[in-house]
Every structure is written in C-alpha cells, then in structure tokens.
N, C-alpha and C. Protein backbone atom coordinates (compact mmCIF):
# COMPACT_ATOMS: atom_id res chain seq x y z
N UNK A 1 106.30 135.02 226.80
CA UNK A 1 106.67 134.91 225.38
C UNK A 1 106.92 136.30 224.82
N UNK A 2 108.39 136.32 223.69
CA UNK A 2 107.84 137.75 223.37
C UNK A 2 107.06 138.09 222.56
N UNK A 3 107.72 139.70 222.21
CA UNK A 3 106.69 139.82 220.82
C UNK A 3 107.20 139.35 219.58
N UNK A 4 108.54 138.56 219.47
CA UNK A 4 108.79 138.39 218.24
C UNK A 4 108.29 136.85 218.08
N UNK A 5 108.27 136.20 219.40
CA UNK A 5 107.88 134.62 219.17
C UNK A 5 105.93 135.04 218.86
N UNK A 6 105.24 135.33 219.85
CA UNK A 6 104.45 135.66 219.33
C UNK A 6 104.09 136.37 217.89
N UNK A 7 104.38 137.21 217.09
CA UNK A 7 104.28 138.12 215.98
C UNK A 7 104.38 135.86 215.14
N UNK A 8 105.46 135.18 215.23
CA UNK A 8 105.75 133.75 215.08
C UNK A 8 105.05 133.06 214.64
N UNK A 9 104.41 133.01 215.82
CA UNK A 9 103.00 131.76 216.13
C UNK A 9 102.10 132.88 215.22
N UNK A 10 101.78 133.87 215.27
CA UNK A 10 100.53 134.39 214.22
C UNK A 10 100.74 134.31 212.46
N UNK A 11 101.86 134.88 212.60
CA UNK A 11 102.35 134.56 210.97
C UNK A 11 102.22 133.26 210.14
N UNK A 12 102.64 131.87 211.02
CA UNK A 12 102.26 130.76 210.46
C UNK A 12 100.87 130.26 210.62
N UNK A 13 99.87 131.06 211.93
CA UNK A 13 98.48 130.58 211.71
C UNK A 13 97.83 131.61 210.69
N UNK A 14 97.92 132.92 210.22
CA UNK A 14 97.62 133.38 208.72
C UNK A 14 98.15 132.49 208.02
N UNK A 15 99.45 132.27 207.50
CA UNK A 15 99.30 131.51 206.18
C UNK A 15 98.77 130.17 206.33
N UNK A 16 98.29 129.58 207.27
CA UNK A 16 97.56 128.50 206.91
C UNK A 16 96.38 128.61 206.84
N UNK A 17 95.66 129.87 207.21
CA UNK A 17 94.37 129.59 206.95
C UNK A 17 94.07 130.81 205.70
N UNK A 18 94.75 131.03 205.13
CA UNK A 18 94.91 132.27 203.77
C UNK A 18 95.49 131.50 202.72
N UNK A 19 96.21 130.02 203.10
CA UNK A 19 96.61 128.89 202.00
C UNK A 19 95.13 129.15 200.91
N UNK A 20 96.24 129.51 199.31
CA UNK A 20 95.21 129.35 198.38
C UNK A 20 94.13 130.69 198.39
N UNK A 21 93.57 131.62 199.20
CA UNK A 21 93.02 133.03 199.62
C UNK A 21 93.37 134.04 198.30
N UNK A 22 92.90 133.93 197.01
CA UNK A 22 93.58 135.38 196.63
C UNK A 22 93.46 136.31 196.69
N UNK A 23 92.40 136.69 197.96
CA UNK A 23 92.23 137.79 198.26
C UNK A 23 93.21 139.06 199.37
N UNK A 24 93.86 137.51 200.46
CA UNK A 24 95.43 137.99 200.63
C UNK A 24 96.49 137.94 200.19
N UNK A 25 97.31 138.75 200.84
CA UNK A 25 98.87 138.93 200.54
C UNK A 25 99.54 139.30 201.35
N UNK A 26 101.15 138.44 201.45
CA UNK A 26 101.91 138.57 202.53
C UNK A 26 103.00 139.75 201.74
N UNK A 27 102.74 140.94 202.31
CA UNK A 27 103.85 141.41 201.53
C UNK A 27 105.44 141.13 202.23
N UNK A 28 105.57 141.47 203.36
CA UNK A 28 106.61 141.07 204.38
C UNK A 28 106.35 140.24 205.40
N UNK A 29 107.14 139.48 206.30
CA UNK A 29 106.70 138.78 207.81
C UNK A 29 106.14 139.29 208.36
N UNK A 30 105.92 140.73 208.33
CA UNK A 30 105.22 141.50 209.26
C UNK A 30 104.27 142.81 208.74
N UNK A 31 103.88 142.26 207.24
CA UNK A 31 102.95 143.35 206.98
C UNK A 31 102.36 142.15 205.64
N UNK A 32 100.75 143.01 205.85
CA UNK A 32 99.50 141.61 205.19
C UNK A 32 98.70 142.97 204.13
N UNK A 33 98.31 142.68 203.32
CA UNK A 33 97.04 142.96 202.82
C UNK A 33 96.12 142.25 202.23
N UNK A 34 94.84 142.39 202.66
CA UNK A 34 93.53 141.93 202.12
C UNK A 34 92.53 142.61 201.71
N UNK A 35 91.71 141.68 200.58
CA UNK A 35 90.92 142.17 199.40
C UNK A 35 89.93 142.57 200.06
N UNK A 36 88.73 143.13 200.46
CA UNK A 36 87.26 143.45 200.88
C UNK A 36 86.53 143.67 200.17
N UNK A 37 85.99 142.46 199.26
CA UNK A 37 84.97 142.50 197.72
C UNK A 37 86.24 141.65 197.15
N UNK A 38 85.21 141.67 195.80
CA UNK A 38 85.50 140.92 194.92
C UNK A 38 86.47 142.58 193.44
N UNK A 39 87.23 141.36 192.72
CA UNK A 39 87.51 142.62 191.55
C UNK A 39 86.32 143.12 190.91
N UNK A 40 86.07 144.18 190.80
CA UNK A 40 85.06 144.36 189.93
C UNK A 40 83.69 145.09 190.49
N UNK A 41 84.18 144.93 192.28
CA UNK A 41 83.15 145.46 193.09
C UNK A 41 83.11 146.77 193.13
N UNK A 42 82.27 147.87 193.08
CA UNK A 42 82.34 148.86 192.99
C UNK A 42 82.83 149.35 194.41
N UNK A 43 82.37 148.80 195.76
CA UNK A 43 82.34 148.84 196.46
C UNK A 43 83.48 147.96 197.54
N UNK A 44 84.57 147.27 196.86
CA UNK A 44 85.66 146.85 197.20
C UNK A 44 86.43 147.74 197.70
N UNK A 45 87.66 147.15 198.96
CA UNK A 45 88.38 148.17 199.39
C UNK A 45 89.49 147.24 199.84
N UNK A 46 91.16 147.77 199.90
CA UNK A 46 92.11 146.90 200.28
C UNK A 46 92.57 147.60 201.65
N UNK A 47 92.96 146.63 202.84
CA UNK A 47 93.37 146.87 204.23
C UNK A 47 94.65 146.53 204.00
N UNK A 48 95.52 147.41 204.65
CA UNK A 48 97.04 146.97 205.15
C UNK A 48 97.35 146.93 206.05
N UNK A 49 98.03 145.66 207.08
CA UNK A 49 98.07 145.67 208.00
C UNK A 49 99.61 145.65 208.66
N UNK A 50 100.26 146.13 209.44
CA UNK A 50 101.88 145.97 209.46
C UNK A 50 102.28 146.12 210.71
N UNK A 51 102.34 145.17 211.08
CA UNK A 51 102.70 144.44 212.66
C UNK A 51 104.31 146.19 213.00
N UNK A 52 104.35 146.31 214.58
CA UNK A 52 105.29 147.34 215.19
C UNK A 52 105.67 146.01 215.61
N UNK A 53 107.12 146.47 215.96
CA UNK A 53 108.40 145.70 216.98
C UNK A 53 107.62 145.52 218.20
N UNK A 54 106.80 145.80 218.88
CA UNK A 54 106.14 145.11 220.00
C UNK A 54 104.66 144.79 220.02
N UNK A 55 104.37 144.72 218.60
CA UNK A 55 102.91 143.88 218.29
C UNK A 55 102.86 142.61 218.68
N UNK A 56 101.91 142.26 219.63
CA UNK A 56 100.59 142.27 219.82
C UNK A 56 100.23 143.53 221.05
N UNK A 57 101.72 143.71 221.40
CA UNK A 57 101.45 144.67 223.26
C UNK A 57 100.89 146.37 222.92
N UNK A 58 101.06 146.28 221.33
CA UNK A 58 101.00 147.73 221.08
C UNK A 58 100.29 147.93 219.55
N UNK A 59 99.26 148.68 219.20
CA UNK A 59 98.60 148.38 217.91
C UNK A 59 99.64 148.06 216.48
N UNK A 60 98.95 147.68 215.63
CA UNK A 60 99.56 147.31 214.50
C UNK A 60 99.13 148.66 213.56
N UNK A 61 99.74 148.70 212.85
CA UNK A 61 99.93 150.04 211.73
C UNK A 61 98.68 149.70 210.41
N UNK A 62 97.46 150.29 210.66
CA UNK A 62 96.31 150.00 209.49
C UNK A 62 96.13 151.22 208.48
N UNK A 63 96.40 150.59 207.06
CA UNK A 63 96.17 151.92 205.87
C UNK A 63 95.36 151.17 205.28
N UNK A 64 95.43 152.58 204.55
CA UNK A 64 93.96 152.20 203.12
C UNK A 64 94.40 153.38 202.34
N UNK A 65 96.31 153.15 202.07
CA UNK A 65 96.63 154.35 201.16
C UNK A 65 96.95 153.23 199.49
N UNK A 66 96.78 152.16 199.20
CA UNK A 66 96.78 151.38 198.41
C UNK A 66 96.39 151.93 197.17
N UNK A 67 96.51 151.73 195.90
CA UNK A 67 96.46 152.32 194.74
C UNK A 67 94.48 151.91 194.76
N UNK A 68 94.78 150.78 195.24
CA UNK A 68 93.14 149.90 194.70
C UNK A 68 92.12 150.85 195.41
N UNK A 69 92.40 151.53 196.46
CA UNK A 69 91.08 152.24 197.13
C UNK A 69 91.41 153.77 196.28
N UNK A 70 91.96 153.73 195.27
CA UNK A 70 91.89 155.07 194.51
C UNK A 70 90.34 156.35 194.27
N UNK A 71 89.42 154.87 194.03
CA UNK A 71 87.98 155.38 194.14
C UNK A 71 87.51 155.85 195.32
N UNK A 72 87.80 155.64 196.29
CA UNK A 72 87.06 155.44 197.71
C UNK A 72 87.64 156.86 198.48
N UNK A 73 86.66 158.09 199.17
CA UNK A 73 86.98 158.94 199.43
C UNK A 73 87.56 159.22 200.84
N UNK A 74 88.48 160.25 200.62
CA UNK A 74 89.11 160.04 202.14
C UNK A 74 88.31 159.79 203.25
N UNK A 75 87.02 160.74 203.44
CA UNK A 75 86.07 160.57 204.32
C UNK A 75 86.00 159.25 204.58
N UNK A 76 85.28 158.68 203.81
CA UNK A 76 85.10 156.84 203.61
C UNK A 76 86.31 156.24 204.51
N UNK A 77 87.18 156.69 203.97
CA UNK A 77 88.46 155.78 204.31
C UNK A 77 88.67 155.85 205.83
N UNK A 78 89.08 157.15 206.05
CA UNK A 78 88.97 157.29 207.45
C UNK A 78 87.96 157.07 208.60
N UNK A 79 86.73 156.94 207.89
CA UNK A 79 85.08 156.54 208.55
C UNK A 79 85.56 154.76 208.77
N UNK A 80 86.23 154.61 208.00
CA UNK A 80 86.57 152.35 208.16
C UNK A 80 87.76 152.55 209.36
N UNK A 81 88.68 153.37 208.95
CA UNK A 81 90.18 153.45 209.74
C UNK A 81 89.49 153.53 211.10
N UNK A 82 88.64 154.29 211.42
CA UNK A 82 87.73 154.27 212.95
C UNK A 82 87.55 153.37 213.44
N UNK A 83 86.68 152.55 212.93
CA UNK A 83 86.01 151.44 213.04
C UNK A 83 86.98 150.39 213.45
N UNK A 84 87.80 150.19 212.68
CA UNK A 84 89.12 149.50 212.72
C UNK A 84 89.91 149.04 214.03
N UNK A 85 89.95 150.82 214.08
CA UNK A 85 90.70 151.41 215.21
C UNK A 85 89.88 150.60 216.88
N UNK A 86 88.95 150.84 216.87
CA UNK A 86 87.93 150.33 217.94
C UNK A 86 88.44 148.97 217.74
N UNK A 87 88.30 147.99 217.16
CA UNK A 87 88.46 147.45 216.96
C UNK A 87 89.96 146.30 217.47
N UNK A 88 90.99 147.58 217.04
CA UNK A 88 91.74 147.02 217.86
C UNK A 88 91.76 147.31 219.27
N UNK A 89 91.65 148.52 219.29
CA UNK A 89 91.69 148.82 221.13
C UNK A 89 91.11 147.50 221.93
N UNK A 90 89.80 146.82 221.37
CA UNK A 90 89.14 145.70 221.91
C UNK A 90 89.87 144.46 221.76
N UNK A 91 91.01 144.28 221.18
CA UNK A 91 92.18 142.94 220.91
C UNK A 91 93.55 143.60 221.16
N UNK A 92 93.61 144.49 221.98
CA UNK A 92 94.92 145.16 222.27
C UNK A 92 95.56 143.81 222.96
N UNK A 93 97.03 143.35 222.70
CA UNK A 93 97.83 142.44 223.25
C UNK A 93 97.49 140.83 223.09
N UNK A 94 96.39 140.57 221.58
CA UNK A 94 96.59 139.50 221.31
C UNK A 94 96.67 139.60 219.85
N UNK A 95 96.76 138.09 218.82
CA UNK A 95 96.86 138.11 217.73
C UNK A 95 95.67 138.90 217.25
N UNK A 96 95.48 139.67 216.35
CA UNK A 96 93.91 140.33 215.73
C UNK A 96 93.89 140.10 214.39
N UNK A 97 94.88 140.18 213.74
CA UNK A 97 95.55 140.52 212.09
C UNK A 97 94.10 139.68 211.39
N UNK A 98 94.22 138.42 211.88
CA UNK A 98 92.96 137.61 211.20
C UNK A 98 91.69 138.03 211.96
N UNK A 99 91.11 138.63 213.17
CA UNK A 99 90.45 139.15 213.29
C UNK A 99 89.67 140.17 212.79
N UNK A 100 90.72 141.22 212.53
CA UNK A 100 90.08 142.70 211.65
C UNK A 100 89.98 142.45 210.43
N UNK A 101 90.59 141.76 209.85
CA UNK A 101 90.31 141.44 208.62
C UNK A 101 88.72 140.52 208.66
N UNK A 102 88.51 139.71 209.10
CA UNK A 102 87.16 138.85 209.11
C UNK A 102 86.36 140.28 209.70
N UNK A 103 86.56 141.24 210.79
CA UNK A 103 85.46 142.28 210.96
C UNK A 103 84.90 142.78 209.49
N UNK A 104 86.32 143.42 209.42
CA UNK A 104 85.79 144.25 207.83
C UNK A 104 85.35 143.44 206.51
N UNK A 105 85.11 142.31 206.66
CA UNK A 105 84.48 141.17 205.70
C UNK A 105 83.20 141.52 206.10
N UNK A 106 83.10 141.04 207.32
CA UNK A 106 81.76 140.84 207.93
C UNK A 106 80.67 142.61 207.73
N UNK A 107 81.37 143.29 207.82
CA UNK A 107 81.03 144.84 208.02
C UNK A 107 81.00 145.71 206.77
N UNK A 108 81.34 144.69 205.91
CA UNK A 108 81.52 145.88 204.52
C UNK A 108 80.37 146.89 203.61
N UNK A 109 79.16 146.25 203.57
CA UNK A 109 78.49 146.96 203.34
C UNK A 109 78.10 148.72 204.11
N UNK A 110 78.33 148.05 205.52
CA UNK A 110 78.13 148.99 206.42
C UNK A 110 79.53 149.94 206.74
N UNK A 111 80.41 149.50 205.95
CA UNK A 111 81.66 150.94 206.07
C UNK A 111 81.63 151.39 204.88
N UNK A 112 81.17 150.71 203.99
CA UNK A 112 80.83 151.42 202.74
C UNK A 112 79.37 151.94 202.09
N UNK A 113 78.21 152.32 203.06
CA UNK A 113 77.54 152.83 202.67
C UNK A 113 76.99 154.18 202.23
N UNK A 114 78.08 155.12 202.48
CA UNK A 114 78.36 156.66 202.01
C UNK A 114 79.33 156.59 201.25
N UNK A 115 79.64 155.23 200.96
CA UNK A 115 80.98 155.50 199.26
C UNK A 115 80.29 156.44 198.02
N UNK A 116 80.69 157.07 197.49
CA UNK A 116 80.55 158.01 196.13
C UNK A 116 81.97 157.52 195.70
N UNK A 117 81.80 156.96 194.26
CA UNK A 117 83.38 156.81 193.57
C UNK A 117 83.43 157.81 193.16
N UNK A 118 85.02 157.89 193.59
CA UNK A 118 85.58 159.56 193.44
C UNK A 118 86.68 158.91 191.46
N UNK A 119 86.22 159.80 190.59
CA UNK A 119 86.46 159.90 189.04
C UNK A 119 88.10 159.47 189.29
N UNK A 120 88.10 158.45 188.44
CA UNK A 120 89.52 157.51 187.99
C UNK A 120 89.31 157.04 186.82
N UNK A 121 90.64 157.31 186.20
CA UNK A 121 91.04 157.10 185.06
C UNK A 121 91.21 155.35 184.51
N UNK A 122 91.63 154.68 186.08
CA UNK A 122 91.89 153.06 185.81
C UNK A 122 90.28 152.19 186.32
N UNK A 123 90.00 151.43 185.97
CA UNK A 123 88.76 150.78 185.99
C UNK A 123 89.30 149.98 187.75
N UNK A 124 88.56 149.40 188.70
CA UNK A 124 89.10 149.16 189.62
C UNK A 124 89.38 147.27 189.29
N UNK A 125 88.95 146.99 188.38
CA UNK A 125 89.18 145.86 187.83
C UNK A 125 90.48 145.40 187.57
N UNK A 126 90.96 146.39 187.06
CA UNK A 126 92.44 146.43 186.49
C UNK A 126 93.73 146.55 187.55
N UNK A 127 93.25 147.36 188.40
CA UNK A 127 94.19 148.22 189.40
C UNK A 127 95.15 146.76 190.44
N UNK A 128 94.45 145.68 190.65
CA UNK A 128 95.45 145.09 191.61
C UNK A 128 95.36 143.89 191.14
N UNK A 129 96.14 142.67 191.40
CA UNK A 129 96.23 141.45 191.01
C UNK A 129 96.65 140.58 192.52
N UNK A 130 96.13 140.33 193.02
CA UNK A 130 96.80 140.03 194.14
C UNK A 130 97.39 138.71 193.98
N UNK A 131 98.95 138.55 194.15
CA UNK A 131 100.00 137.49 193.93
C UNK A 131 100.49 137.04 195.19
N UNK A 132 100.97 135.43 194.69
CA UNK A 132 102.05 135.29 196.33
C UNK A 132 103.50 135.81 195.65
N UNK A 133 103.96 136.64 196.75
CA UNK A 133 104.96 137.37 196.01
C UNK A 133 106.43 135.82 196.20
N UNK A 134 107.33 136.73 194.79
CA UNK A 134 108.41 135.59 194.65
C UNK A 134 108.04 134.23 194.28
N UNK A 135 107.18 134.07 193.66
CA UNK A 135 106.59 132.92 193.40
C UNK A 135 107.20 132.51 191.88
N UNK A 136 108.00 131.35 191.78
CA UNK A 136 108.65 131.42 190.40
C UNK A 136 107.46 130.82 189.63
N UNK A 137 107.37 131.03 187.89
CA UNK A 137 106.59 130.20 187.47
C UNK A 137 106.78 128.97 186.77
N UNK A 138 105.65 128.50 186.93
CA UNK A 138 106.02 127.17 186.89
C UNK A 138 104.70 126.77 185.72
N UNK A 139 105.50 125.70 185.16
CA UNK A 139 104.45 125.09 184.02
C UNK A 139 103.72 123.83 184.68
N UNK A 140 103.99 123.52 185.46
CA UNK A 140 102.57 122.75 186.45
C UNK A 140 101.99 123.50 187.47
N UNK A 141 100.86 123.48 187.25
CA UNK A 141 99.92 124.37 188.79
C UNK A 141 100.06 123.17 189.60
N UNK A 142 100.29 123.95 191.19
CA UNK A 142 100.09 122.74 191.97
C UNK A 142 98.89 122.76 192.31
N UNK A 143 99.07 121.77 193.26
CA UNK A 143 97.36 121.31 193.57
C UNK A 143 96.74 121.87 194.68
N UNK A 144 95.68 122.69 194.68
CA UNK A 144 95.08 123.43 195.36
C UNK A 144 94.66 122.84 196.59
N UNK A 145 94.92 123.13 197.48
CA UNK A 145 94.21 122.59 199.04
C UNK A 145 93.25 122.83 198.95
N UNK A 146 92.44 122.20 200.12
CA UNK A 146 90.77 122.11 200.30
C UNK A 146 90.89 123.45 201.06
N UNK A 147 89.77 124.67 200.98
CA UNK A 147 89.62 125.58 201.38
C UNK A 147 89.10 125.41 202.68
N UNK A 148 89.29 126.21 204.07
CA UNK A 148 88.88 126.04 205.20
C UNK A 148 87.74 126.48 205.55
N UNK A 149 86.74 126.68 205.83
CA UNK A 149 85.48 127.18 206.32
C UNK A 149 85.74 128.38 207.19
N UNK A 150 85.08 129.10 207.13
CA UNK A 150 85.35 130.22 208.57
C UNK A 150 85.18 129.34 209.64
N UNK A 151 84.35 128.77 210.01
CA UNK A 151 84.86 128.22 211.36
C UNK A 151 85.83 127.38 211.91
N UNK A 152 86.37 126.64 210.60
CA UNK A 152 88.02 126.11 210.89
C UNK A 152 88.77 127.02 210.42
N UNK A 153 88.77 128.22 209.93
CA UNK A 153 89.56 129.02 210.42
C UNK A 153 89.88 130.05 211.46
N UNK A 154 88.29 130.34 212.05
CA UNK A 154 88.83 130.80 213.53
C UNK A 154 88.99 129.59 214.75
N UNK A 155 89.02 128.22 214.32
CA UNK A 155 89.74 127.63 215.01
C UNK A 155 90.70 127.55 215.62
N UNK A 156 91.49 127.48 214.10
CA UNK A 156 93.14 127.89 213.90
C UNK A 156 93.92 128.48 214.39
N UNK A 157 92.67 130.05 214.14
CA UNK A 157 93.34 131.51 214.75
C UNK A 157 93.09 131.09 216.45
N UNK A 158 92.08 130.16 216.80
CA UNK A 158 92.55 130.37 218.34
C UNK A 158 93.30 129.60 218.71
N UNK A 159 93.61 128.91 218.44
CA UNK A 159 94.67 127.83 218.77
C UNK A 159 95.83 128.34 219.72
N UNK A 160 96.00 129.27 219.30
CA UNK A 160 96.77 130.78 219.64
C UNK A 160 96.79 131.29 221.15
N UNK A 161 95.26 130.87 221.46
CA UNK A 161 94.71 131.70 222.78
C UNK A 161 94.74 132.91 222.56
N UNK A 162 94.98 133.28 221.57
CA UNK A 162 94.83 135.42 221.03
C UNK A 162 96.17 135.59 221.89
N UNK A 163 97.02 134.92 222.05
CA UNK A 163 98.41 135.53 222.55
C UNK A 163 99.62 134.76 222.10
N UNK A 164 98.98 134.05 221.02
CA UNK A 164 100.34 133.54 219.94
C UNK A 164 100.93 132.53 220.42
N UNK A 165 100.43 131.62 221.78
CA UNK A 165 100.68 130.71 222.03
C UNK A 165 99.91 129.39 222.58
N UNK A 166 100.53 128.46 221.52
CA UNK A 166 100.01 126.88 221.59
C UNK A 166 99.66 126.38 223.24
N UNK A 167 98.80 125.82 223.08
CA UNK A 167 98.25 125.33 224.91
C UNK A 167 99.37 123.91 225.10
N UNK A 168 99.86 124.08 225.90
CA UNK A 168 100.58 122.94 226.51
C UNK A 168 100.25 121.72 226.23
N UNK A 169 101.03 120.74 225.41
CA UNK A 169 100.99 119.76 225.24
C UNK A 169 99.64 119.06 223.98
N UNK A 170 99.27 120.69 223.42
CA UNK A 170 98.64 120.50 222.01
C UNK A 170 99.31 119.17 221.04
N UNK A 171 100.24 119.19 221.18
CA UNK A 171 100.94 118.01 220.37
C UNK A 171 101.52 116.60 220.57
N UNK A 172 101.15 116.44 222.04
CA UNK A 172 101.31 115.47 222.35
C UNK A 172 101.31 113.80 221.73
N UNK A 173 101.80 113.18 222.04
CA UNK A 173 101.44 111.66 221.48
C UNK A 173 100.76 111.20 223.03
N UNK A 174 99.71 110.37 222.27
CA UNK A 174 98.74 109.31 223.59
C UNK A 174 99.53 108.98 223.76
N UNK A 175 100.56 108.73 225.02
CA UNK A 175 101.41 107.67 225.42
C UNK A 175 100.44 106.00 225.42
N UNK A 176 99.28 106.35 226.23
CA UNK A 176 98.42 105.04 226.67
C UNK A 176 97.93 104.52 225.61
N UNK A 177 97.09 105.18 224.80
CA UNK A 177 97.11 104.38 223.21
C UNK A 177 97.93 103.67 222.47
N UNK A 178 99.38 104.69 222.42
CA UNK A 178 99.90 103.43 221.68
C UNK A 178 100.11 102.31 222.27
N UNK A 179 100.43 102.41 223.68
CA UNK A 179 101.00 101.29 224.32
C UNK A 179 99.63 100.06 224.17
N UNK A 180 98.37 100.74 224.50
CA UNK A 180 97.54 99.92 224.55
C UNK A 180 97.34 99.15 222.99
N UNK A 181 97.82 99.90 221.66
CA UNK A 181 97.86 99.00 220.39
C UNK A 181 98.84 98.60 220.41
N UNK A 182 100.18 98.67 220.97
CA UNK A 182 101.05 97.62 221.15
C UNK A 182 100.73 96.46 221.33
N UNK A 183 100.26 95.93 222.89
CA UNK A 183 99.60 95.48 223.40
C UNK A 183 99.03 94.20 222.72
N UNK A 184 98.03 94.94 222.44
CA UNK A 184 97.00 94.51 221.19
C UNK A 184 97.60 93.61 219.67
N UNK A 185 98.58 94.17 219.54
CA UNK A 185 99.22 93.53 218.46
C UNK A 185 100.01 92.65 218.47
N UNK A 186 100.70 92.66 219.67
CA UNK A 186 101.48 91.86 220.33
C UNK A 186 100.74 90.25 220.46
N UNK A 187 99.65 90.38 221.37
CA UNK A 187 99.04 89.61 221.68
C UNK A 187 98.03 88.38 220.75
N UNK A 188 97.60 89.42 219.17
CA UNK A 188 97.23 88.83 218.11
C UNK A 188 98.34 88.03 217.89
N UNK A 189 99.76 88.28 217.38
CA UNK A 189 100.48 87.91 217.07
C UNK A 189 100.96 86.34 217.46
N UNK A 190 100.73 86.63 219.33
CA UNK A 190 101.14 85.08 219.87
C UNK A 190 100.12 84.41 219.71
N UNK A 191 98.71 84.75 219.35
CA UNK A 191 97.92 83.86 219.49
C UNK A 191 97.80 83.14 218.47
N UNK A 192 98.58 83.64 217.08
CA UNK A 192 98.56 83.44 215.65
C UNK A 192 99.67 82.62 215.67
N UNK A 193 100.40 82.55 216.61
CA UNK A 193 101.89 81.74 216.63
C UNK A 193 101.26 80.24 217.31
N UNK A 194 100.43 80.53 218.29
CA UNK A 194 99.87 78.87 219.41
C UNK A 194 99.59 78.37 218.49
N UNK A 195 98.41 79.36 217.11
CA UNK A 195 97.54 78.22 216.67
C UNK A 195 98.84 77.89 215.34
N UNK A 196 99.47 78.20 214.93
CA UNK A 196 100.46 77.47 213.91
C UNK A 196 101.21 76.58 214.53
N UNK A 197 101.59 76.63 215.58
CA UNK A 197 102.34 75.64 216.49
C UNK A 197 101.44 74.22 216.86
N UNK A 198 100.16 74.50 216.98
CA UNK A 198 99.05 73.38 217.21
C UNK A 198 99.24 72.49 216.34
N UNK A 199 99.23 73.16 214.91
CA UNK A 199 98.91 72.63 213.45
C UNK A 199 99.95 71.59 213.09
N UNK A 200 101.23 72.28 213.49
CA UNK A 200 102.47 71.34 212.96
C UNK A 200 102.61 70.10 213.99
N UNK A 201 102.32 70.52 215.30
CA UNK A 201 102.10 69.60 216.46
C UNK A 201 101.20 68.01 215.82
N UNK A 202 100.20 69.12 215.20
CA UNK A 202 99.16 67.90 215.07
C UNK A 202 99.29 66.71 213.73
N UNK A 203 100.18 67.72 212.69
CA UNK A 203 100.52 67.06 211.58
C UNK A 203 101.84 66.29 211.85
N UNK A 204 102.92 66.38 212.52
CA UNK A 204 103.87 65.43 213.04
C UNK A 204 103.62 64.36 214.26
N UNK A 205 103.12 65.11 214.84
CA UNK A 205 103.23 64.18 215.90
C UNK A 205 101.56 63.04 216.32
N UNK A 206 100.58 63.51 215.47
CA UNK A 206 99.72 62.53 215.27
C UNK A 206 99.33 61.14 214.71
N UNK A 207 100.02 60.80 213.81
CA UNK A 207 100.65 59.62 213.19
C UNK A 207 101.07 59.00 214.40
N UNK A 208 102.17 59.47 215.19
CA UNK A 208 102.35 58.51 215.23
C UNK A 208 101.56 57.84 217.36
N UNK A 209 100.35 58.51 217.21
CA UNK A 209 99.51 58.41 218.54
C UNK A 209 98.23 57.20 217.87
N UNK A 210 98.62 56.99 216.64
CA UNK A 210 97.75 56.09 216.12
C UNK A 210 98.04 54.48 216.40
C-alpha cells in the first residue's frame, strides 16, 4: 500500500473518532491540531501535527509554534517536542497521529511540570477557538453524535493494523446467515400457505363428505 492510500485510511479513522472533539482540528488532509487541557488551563498546550509525502515510512512534522502556547517557554516546548519525538521513533511506519496525541493527553501534567507562564498580553482563554474549518452557518445545530470512549476509539485507530490498512474481508457479508434466514423464511412462509390451504379444503369440500 502506499503512503498516500495509507496517509487515506488514517485521515478517515481521525475524523471518526474526533467526530464532535473540539478539542481537534483538521486544518488540511494532511495536517491536525489538538487541544492538551481545557480553555482556561493554565497549563494547556496545542500540538501540530503535518503528515510528509511519505508518512507513515518517515516521521510526521510536530510544532508547538501556535499562537495558543504563547505562554509556554521554549525550554518547555522543546522538553514535550522530545518526548514526542521518542515517541515517534517507537511508531515509525505506522498510523501514530491518534497515538501522540492520546500520549500527550495521557502525559500532560508530566510535560508540563517546569511550565512558568512566560508574561502575555492575551489571556489564554481568548487566544484560540477551535472550529471545523469551512463550516457554513447554519440556523439549525445538527445533532451531535454519541461520543466514543477511548477504548472505542483506539479500536478504530486499530482497525488500521498501525499501517492504514483494513484486515481482509473486515466487511464482508455472512454469506451462510443470510442464506440460512432465507431458508428460514422461506419455509415459515409454506407452512403458512399448507395451513390456509387446509382451511379452504375443509370449508369447501366438507359439506359435502357429510
């Protein structure tokens, strides 16, 4: 498979399990950012992630030059970009995008425990809104999907096999099931036909056995 069918298969298993997420954002097919905290966290930080022309075979491009980590000191920044970094080396040549992102969920306290907010003028509250971009507006909200659990969402993400491709015959139809409710229905059917056939049998032609 290549890397563009693969890069494929990962793009549509993020947006299904980031359906409704406002903590991501697709900015392009091939570049993501996500929230780490909540608005308002002192201790929040935004990841960018941006797939190369032969991603998954070769790392993906990770910043933290975002307006929103304005507070957060280079040290800091580059102390996570490490971490990161390891990170991928250990998922080199499969999907990760939803991986590193769930690390640095999972890890945040602990890449941010030498944060000092460095003096800003914008409150970090204010600084980002995270949107689905191109989104026209609309005077009905639609209706929100049921949110996935982390563990149906690293389901999802493996579905993948960490190399962007579906296992053979994931989609199959039971051939033997249906045939066997064929079958089945078929067979109700004639038996529903004998006994109406009995009935009229018995209402015509009994008279005259009298």
């Amino acid at each position: 498979m290549s890397a563009n069918e693969d890069q494929e298969m990962e793009l549509e298993a993020l947006r299904s399990i980031y359906e409704g997420d406002e903590s991501f954002r697709e900015l392009s097919p091939v570049s993501f950012q996500y929230r780490i905290g909540e608005n308002g966290d002192p201790k929040a930080f935004l990841i960018e992630i941006s797939w190369t022309e032969t991603y998954p075979q070769t790392p993906p491009i990770i910043s933290m030059n975002a307006f929103f980590n304005n507070t957060i000191s280079s040290a800091v920044k580059q102390s996570i970009l490490a971490k990161l970094q390891e990170a991928v080396e250990v998922n080199l040549g499969t999907a990760m995008t939803y991986t590193l992102f769930e690390y640095a969920k999972d890890n945040k306290d602990q890449f941010m425990e030498n944060h000092q907010p460095v003096n800003s003028t914008i409150p970090i509250s204010g600084i980002i809104s995270v949107e689905t971009p191109n989104t026209a507006p609309s005077s009905k909200k639609k209706e929100k999907k049921e949110q996935l659990s982390k563990a149906q969402k690293r389901k999802l993400a493996d579905k993948t096999d960490h190399k962007g491709e579906l296992p053979r015959g994931w989609n199959w139809v039971d051939v033997v099931k249906v045939y066997n409710t064929c079958i089945l229905g078929f067979e109700t059917l004639l038996s529903v036909y004998h006994q109406i056939m009995k009935f009229i049998s018995f209402i015509f032609f009994f008279p005259l056995n009298l």
